[in-house]
C-alpha atoms as a PDB file:
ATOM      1  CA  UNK A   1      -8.813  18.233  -6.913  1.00  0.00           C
ATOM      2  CA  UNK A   2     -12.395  18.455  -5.723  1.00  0.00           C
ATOM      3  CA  UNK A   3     -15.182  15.743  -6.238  1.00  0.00           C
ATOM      4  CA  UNK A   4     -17.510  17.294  -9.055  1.00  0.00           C
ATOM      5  CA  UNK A   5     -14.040  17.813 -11.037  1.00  0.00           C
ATOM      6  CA  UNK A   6     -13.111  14.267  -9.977  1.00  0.00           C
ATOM      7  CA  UNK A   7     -16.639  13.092 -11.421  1.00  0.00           C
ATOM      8  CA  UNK A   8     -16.649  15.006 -14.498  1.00  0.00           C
ATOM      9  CA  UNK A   9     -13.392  13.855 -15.640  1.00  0.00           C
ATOM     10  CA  UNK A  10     -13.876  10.409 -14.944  1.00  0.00           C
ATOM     11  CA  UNK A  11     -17.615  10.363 -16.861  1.00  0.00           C
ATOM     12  CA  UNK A  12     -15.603  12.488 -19.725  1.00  0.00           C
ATOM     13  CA  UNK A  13     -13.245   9.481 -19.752  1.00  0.00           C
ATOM     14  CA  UNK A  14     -15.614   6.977 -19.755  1.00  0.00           C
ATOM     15  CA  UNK A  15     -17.700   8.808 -22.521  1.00  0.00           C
ATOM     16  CA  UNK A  16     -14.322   8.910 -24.776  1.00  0.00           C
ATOM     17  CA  UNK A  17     -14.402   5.347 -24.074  1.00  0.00           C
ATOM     18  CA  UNK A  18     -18.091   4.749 -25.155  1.00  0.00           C
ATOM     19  CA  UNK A  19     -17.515   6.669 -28.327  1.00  0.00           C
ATOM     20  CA  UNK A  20     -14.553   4.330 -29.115  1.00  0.00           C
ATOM     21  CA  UNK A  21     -17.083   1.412 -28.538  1.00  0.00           C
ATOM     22  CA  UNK A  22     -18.709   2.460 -31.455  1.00  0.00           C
ATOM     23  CA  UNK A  23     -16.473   4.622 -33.551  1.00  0.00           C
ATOM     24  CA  UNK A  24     -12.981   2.823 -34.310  1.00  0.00           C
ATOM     25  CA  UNK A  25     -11.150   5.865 -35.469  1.00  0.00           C
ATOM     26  CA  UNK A  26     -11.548   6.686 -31.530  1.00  0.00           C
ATOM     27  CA  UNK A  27      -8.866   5.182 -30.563  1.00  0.00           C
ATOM     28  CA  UNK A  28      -8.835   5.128 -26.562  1.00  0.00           C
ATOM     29  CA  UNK A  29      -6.448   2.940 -24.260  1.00  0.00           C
ATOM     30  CA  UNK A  30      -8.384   0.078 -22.634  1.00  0.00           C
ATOM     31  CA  UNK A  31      -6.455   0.874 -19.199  1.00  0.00           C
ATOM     32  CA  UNK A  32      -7.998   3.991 -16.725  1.00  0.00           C
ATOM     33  CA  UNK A  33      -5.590   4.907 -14.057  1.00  0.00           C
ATOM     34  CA  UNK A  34      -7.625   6.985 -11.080  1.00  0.00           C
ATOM     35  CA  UNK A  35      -5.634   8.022  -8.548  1.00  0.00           C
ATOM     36  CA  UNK A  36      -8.253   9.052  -5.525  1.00  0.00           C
ATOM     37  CA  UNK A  37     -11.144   9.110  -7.229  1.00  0.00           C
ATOM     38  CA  UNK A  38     -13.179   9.842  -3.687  1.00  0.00           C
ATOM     39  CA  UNK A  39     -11.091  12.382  -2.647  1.00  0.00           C
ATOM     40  CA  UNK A  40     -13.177  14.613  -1.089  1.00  0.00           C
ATOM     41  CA  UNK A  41     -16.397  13.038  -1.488  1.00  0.00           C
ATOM     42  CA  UNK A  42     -16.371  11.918   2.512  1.00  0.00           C
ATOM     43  CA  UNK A  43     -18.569  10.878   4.368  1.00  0.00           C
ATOM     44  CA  UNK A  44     -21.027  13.801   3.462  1.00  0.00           C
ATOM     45  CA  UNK A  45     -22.131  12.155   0.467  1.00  0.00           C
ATOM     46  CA  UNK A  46     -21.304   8.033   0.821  1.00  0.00           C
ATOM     47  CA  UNK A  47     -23.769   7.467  -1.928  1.00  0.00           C
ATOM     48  CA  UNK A  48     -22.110   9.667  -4.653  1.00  0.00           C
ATOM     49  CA  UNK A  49     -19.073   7.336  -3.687  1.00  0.00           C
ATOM     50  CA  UNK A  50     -20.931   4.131  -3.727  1.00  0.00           C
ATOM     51  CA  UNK A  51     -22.445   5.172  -6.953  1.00  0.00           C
ATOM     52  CA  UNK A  52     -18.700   5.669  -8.699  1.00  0.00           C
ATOM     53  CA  UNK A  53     -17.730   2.870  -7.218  1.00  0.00           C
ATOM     54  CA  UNK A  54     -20.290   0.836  -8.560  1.00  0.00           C
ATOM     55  CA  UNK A  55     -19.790   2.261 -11.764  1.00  0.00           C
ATOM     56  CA  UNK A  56     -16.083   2.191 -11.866  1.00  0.00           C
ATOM     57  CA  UNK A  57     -16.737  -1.672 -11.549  1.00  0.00           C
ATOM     58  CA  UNK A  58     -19.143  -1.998 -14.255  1.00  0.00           C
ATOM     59  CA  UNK A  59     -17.510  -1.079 -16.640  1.00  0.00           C
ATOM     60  CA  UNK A  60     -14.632  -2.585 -15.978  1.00  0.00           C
ATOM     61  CA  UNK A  61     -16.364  -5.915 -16.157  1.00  0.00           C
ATOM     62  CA  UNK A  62     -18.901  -4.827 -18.965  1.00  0.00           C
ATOM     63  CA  UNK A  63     -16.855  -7.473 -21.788  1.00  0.00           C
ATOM     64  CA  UNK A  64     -15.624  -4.989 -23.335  1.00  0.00           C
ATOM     65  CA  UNK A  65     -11.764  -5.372 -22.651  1.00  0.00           C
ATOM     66  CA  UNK A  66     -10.732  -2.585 -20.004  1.00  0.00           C
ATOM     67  CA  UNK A  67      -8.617  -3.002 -17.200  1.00  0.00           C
ATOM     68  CA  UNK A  68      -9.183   0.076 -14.072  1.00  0.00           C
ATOM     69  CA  UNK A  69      -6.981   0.887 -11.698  1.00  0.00           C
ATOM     70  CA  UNK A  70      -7.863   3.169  -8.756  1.00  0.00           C
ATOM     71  CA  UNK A  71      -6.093   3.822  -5.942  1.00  0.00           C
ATOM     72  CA  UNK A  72      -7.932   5.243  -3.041  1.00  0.00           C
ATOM     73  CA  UNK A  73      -7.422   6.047   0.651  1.00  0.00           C
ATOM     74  CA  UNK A  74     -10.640   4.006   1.834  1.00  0.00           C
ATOM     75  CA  UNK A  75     -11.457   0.247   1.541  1.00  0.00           C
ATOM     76  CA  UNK A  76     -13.951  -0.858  -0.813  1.00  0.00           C
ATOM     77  CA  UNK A  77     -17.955  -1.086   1.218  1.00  0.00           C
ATOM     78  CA  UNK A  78     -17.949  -4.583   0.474  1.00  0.00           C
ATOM     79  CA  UNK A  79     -15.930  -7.720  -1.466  1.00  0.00           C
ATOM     80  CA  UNK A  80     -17.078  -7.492  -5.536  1.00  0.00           C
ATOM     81  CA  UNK A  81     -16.487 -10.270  -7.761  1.00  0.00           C
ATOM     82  CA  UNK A  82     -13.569  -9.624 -10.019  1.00  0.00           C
ATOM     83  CA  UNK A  83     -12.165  -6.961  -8.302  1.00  0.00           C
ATOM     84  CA  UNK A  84      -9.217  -7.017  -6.344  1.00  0.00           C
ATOM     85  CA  UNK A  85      -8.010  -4.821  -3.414  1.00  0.00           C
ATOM     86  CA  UNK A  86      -4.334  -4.116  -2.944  1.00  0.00           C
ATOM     87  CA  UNK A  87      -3.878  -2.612   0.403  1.00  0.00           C
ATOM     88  CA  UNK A  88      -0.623  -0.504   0.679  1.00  0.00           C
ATOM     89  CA  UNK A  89       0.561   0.540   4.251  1.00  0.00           C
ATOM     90  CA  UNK A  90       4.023   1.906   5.392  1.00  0.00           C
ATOM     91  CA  UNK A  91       5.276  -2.237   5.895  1.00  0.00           C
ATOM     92  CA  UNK A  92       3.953  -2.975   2.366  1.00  0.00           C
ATOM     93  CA  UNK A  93       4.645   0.155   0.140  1.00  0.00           C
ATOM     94  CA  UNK A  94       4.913  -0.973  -2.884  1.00  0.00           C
ATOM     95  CA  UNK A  95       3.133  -4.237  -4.642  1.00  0.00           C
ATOM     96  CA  UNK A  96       5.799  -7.099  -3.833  1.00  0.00           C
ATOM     97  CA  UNK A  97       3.396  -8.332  -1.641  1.00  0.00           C
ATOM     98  CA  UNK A  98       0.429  -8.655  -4.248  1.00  0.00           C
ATOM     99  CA  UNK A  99      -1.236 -11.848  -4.746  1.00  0.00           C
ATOM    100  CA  UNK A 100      -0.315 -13.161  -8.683  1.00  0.00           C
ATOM    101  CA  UNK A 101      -2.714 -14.146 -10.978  1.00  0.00           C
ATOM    102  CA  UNK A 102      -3.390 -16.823 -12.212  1.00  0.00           C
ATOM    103  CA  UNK A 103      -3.984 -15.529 -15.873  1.00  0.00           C
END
């Protein structure tokens, strides 16, 4: 999948989201899976990723109750509060090794 699909679909999910924000018979899961949501967005354009990356994080931690999970090849740029980075390497292939939480 290319990276203006990748984009659209993940602002059409996040619009479906909005709507349900403000229209309860939209009834929308508050849990987004994204599996490689920078897939080929590389290096070309590193502020299209930043920019979904920021927002991916945003909303997530907008108060509105939504948990995102995305699972990408690249490390975050940088640490964010309230986000936490799972890395998963041919030792550690699955999530046994995963910090718990505390909540």
């Amino acid at each position: 999948m290319g990276s203006p699909k990748v984009i659209t679909n993940i602002a059409a999910l996040l619009s479906l989201r909005d709507l349900g924000r403000t229209d309860p018979a939209v009834r929308v899961p508050p849990l987004l899976i994204i599996d490689s949501p920078l897939a080929d967005l590389g290096a070309v354009d590193r502020s299209t990723r930043h920019r979904l990356i920021d927002t991916l994080i945003d909303v997530a931690s907008d108060g509105y109750a939504c948990q995102i999970i995305a699972a990408t090849n690249d490390l975050l740029p940088h640490p964010y509060s309230g986000v936490r980075e799972i890395s998963v390497n041919t030792d550690n292939r699955l999530f046994d090794h995963a910090p718990r939480s505390d909540t």
